[in-house]
C-alpha atoms as a PDB file:
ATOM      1  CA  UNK A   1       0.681  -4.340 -62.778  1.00  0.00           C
ATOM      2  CA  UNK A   2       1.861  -7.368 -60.902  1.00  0.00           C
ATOM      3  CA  UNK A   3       4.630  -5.613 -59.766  1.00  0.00           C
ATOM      4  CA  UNK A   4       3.195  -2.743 -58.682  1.00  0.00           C
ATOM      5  CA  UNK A   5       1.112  -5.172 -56.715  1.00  0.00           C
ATOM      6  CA  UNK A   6       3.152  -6.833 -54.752  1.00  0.00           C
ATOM      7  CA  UNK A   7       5.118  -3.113 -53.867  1.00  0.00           C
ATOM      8  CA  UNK A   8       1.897  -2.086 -52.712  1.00  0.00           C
ATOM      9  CA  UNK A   9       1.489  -5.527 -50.827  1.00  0.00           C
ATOM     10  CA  UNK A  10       4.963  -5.046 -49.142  1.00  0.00           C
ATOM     11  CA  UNK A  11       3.744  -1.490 -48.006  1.00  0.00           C
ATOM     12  CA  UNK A  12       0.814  -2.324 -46.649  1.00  0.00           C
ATOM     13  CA  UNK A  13       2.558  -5.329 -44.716  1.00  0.00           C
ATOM     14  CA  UNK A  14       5.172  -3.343 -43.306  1.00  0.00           C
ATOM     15  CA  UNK A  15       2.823  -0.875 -42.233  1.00  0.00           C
ATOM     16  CA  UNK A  16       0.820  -3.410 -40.265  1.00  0.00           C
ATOM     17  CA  UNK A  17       4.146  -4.486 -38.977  1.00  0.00           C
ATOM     18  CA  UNK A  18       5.236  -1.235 -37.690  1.00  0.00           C
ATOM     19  CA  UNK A  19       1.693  -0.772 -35.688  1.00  0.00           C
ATOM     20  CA  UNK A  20       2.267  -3.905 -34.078  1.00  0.00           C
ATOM     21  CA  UNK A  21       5.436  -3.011 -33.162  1.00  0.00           C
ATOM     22  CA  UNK A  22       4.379   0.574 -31.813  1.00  0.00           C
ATOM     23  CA  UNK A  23       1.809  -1.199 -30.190  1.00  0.00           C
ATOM     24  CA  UNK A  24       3.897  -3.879 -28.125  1.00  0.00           C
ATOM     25  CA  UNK A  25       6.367  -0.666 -27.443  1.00  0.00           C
ATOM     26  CA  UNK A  26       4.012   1.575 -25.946  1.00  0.00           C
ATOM     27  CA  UNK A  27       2.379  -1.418 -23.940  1.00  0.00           C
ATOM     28  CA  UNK A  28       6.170  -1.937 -22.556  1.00  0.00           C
ATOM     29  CA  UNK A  29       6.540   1.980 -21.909  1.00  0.00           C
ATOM     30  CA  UNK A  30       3.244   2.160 -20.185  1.00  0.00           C
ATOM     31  CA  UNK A  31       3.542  -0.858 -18.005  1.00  0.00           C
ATOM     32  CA  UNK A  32       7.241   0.655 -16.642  1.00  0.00           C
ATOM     33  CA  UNK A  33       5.692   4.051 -15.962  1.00  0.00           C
ATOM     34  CA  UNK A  34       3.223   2.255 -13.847  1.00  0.00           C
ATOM     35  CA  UNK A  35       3.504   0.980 -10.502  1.00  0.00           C
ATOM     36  CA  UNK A  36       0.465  -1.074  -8.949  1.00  0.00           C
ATOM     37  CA  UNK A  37       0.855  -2.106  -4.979  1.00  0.00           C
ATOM     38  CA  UNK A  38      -1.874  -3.122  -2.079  1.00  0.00           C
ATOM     39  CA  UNK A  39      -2.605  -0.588   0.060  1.00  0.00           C
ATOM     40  CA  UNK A  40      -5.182  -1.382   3.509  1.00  0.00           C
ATOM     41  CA  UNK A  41      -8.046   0.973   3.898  1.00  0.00           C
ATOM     42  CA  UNK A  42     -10.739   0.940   6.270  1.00  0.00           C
ATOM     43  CA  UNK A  43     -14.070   0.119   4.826  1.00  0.00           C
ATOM     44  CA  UNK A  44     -17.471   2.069   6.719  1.00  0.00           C
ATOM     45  CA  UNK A  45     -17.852  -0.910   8.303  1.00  0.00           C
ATOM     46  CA  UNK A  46     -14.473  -0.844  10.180  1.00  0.00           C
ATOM     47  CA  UNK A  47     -12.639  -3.670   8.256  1.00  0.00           C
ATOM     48  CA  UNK A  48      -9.463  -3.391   6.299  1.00  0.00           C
ATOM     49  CA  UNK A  49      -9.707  -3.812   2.681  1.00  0.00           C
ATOM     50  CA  UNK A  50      -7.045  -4.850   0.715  1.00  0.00           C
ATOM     51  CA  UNK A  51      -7.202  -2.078  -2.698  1.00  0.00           C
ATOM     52  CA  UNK A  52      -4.831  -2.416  -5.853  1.00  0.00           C
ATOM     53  CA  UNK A  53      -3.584   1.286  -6.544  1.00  0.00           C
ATOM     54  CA  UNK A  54      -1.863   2.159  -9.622  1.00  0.00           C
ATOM     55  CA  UNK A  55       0.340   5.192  -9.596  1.00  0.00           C
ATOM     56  CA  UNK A  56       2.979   7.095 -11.304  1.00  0.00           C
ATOM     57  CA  UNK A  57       6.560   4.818 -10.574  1.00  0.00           C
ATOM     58  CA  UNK A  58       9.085   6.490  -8.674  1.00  0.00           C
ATOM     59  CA  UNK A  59      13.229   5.914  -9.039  1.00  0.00           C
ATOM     60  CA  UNK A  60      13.719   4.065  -5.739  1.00  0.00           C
ATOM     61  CA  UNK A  61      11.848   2.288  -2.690  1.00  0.00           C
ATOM     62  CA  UNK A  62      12.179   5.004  -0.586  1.00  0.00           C
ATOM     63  CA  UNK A  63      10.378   7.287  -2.912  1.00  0.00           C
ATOM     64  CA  UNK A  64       7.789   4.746  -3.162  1.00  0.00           C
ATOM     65  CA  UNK A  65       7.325   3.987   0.415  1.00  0.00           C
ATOM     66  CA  UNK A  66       6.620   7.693   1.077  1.00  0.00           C
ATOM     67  CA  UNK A  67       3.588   7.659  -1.061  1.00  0.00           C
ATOM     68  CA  UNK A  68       2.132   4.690  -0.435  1.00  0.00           C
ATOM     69  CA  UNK A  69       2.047   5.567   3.611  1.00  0.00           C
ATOM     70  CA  UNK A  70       0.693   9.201   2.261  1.00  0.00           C
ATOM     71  CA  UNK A  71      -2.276   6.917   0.649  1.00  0.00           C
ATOM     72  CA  UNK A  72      -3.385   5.860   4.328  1.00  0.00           C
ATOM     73  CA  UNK A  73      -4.172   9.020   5.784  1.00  0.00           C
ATOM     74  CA  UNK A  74      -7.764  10.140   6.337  1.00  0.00           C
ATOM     75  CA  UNK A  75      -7.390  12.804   2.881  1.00  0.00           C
ATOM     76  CA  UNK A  76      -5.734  10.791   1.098  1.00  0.00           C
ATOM     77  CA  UNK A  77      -6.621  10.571  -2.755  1.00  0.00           C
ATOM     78  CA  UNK A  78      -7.216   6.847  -2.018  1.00  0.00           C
ATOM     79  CA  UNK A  79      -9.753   7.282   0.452  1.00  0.00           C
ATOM     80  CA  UNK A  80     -13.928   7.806  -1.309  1.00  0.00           C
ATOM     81  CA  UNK A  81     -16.735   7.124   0.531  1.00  0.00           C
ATOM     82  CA  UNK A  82     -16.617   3.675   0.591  1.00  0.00           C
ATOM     83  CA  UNK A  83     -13.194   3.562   2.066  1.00  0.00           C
ATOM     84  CA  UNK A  84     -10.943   5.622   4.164  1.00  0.00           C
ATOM     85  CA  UNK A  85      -7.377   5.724   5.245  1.00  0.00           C
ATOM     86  CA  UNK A  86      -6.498   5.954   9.354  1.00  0.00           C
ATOM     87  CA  UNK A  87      -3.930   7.890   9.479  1.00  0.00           C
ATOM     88  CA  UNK A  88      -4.450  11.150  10.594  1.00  0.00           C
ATOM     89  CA  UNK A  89      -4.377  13.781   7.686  1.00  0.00           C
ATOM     90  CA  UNK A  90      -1.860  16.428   9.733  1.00  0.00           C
ATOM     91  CA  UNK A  91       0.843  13.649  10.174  1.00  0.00           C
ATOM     92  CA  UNK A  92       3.861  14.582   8.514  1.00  0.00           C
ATOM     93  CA  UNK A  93       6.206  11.416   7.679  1.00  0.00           C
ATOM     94  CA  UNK A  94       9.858  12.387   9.057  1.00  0.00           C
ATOM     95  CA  UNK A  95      11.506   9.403   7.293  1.00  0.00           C
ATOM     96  CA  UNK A  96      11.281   6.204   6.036  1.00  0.00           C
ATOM     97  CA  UNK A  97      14.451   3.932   5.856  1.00  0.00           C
ATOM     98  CA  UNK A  98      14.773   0.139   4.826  1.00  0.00           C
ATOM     99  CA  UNK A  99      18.017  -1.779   6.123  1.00  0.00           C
ATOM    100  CA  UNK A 100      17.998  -5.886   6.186  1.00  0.00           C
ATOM    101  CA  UNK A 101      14.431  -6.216   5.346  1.00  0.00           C
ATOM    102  CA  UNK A 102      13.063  -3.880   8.159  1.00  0.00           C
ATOM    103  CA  UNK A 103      11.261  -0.820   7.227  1.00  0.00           C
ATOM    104  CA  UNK A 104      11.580   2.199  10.266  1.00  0.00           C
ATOM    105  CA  UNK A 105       8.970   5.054   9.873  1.00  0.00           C
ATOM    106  CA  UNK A 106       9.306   8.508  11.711  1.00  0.00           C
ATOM    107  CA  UNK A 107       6.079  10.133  12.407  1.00  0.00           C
ATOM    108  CA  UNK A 108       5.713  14.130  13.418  1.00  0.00           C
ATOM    109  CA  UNK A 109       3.576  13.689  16.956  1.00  0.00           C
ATOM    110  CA  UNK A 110       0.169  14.430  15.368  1.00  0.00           C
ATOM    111  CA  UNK A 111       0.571  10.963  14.362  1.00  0.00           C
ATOM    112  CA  UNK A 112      -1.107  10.338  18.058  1.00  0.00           C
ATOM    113  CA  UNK A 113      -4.391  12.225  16.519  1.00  0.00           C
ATOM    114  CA  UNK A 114      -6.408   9.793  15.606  1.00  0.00           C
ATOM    115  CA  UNK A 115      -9.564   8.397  16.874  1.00  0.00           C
ATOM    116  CA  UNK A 116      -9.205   5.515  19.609  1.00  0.00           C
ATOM    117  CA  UNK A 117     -11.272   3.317  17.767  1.00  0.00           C
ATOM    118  CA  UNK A 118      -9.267   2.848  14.712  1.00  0.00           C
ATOM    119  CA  UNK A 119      -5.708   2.080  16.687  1.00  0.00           C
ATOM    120  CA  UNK A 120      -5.242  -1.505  16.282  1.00  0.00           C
ATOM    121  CA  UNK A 121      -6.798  -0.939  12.236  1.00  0.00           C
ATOM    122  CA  UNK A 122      -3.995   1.548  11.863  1.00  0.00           C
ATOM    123  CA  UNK A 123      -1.318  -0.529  12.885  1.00  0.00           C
ATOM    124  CA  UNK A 124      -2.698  -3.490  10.900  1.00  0.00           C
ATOM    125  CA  UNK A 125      -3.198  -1.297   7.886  1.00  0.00           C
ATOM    126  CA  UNK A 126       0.651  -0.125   8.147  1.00  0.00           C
ATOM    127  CA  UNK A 127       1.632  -3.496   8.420  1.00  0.00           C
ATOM    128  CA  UNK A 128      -0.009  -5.563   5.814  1.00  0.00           C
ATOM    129  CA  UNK A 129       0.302  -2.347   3.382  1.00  0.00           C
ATOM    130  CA  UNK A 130       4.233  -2.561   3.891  1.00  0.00           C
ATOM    131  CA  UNK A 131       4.976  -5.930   4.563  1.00  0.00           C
ATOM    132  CA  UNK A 132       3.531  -6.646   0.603  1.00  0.00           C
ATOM    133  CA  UNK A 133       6.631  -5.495  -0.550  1.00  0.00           C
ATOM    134  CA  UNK A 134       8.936  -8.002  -1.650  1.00  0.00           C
ATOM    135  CA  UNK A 135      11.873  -5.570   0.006  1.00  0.00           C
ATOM    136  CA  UNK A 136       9.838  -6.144   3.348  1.00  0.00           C
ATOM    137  CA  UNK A 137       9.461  -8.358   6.103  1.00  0.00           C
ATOM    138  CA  UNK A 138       8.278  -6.237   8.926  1.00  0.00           C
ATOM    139  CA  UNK A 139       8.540  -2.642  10.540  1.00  0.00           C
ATOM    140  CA  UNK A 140       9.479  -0.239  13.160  1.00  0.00           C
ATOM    141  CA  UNK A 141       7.735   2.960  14.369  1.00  0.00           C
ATOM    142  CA  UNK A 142       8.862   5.596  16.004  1.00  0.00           C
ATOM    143  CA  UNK A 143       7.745   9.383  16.865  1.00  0.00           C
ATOM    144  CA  UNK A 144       9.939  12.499  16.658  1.00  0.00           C
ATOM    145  CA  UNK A 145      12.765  10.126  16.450  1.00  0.00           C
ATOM    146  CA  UNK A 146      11.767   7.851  19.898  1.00  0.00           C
ATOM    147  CA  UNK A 147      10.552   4.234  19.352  1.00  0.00           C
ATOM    148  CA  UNK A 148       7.315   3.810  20.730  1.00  0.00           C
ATOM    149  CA  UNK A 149       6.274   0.114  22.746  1.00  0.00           C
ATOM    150  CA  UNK A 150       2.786   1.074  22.892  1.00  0.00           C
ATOM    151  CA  UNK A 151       0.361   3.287  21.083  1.00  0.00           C
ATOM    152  CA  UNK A 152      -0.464   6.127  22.767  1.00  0.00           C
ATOM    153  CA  UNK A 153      -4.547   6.772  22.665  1.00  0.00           C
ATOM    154  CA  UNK A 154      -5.674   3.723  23.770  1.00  0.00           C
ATOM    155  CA  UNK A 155      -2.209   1.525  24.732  1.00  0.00           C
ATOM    156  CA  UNK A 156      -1.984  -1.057  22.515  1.00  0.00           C
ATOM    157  CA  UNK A 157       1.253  -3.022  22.927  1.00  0.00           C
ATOM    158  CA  UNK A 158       3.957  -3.109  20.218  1.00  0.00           C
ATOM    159  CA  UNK A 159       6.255  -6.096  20.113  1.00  0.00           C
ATOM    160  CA  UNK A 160       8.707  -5.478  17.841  1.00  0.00           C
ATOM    161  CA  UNK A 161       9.412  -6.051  14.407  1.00  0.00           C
ATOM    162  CA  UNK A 162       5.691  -5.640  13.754  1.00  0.00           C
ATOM    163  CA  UNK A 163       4.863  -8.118  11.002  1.00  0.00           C
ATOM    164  CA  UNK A 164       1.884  -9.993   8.993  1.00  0.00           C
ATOM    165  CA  UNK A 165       1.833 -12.285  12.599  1.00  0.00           C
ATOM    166  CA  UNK A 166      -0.235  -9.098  14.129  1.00  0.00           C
ATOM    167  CA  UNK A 167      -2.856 -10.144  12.100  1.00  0.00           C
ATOM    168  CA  UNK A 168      -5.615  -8.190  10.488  1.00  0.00           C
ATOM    169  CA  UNK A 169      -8.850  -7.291  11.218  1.00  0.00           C
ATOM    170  CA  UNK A 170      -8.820  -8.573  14.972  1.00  0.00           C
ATOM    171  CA  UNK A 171     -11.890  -7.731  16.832  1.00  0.00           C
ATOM    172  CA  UNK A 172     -11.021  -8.622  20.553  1.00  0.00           C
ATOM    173  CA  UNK A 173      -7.564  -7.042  21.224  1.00  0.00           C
ATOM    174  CA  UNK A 174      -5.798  -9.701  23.743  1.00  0.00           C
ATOM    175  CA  UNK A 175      -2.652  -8.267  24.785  1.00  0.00           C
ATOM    176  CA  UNK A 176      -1.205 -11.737  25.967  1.00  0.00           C
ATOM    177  CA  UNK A 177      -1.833 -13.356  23.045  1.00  0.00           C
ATOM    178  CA  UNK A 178      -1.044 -10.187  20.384  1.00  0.00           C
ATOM    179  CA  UNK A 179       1.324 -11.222  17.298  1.00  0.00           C
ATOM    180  CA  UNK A 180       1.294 -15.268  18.463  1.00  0.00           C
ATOM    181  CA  UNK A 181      -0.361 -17.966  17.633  1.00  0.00           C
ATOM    182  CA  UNK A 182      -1.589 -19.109  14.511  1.00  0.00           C
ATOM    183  CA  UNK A 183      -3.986 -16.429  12.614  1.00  0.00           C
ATOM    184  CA  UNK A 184      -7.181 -17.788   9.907  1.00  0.00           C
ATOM    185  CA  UNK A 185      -7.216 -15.353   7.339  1.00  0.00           C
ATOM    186  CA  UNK A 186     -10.634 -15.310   5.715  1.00  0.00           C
ATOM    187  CA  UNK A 187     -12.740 -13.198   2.965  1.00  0.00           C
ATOM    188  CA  UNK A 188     -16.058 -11.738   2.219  1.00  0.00           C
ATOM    189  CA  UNK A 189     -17.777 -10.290  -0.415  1.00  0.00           C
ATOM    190  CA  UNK A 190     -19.562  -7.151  -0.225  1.00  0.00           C
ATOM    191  CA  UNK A 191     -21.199  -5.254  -2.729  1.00  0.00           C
ATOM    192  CA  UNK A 192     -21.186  -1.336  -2.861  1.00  0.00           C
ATOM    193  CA  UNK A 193     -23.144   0.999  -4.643  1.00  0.00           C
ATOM    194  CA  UNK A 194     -21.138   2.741  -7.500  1.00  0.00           C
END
């Protein structure tokens, strides 16, 4: 009996230990199938809010980049009712490419679609969505292949490489002082329904 006792015990215990282990190995598996970056949608108020999204991964950065700026368009599955993305839904992404640090992004021209009011948020939402990346430091846009020095709808300046020094959620665009000077970075909390 005793030893039929302690062959049971042993059972049991690897059992146990083999859970554990299929535990801790799907936990691994799931966490390397996973991706989670920021993305920068505009709230109904007309403030960018900085959202954790957790997708499928992809095999390289480029892959990844491609979503992530599909995530800030207006039909994006990121955008609800709470938040929405700014880039206009019929703008087709020509290509992305990362070299030293610098991200360039190739818009179709019905990236010049969207609604004057949301320019400077859509640069700002480009920027601080992108420049999270650790691969990152700023970025260059251009349209059907041209570099653009100014939006289009309502003018606003580029000074290139665009980076976090733009600033976010500026509310008086000053085209002297755009990019420079020292920014104050500061949060709210907001409840929604839902």
């Amino acid at each position: 009996i005793l030893i039929v006792l302690i062959v049971v015990g042993i059972l049991i215990g690897n059992h146990f230990k083999n859970d554990e282990h299929n535990q801790d190995s799907s936990s691994e598996l799931e966490s390397q199938n996973y991706t989670y970056s920021t993305i920068y949608l505009s709230s109904n108020d007309n403030v960018l809010v900085p959202l954790t999204v957790k997708y499928d991964s992809f095999s390289d950065v480029g892959q990844d980049l491609f979503y992530v700026v599909s995530l800030l368009k207006k039909d994006s599955e990121a955008s609800n009712k709470f938040f929405n993305g700014l880039i206009p839904s019929e703008t087709k992404i020509n290509s992305i490419t990362l070299k030293d640090k610098t991200v360039s992004i190739d818009f179709d021209e019905s990236f010049f679609t969207y609604e004057a009011k949301d320019e400077l948020r859509l640069l700002e939402s480009l920027v601080w969505t992108l420049c999270d990346y650790p691969e990152i430091d700023s970025l260059i846009f251009s349209v059907d292949g041209k570099t653009i020095d100014k939006m289009l709808v309502n003018n606003t300046p580029i000074s290139y490489p665009l980076n976090k020094k733009l600033g976010i959620n500026n509310f008086l665009l000053t085209n002297s002082i755009m990019g420079k000077g020292e920014r104050v970075l500061s949060y709210y909390q907001k409840e929604i329904d839902d």
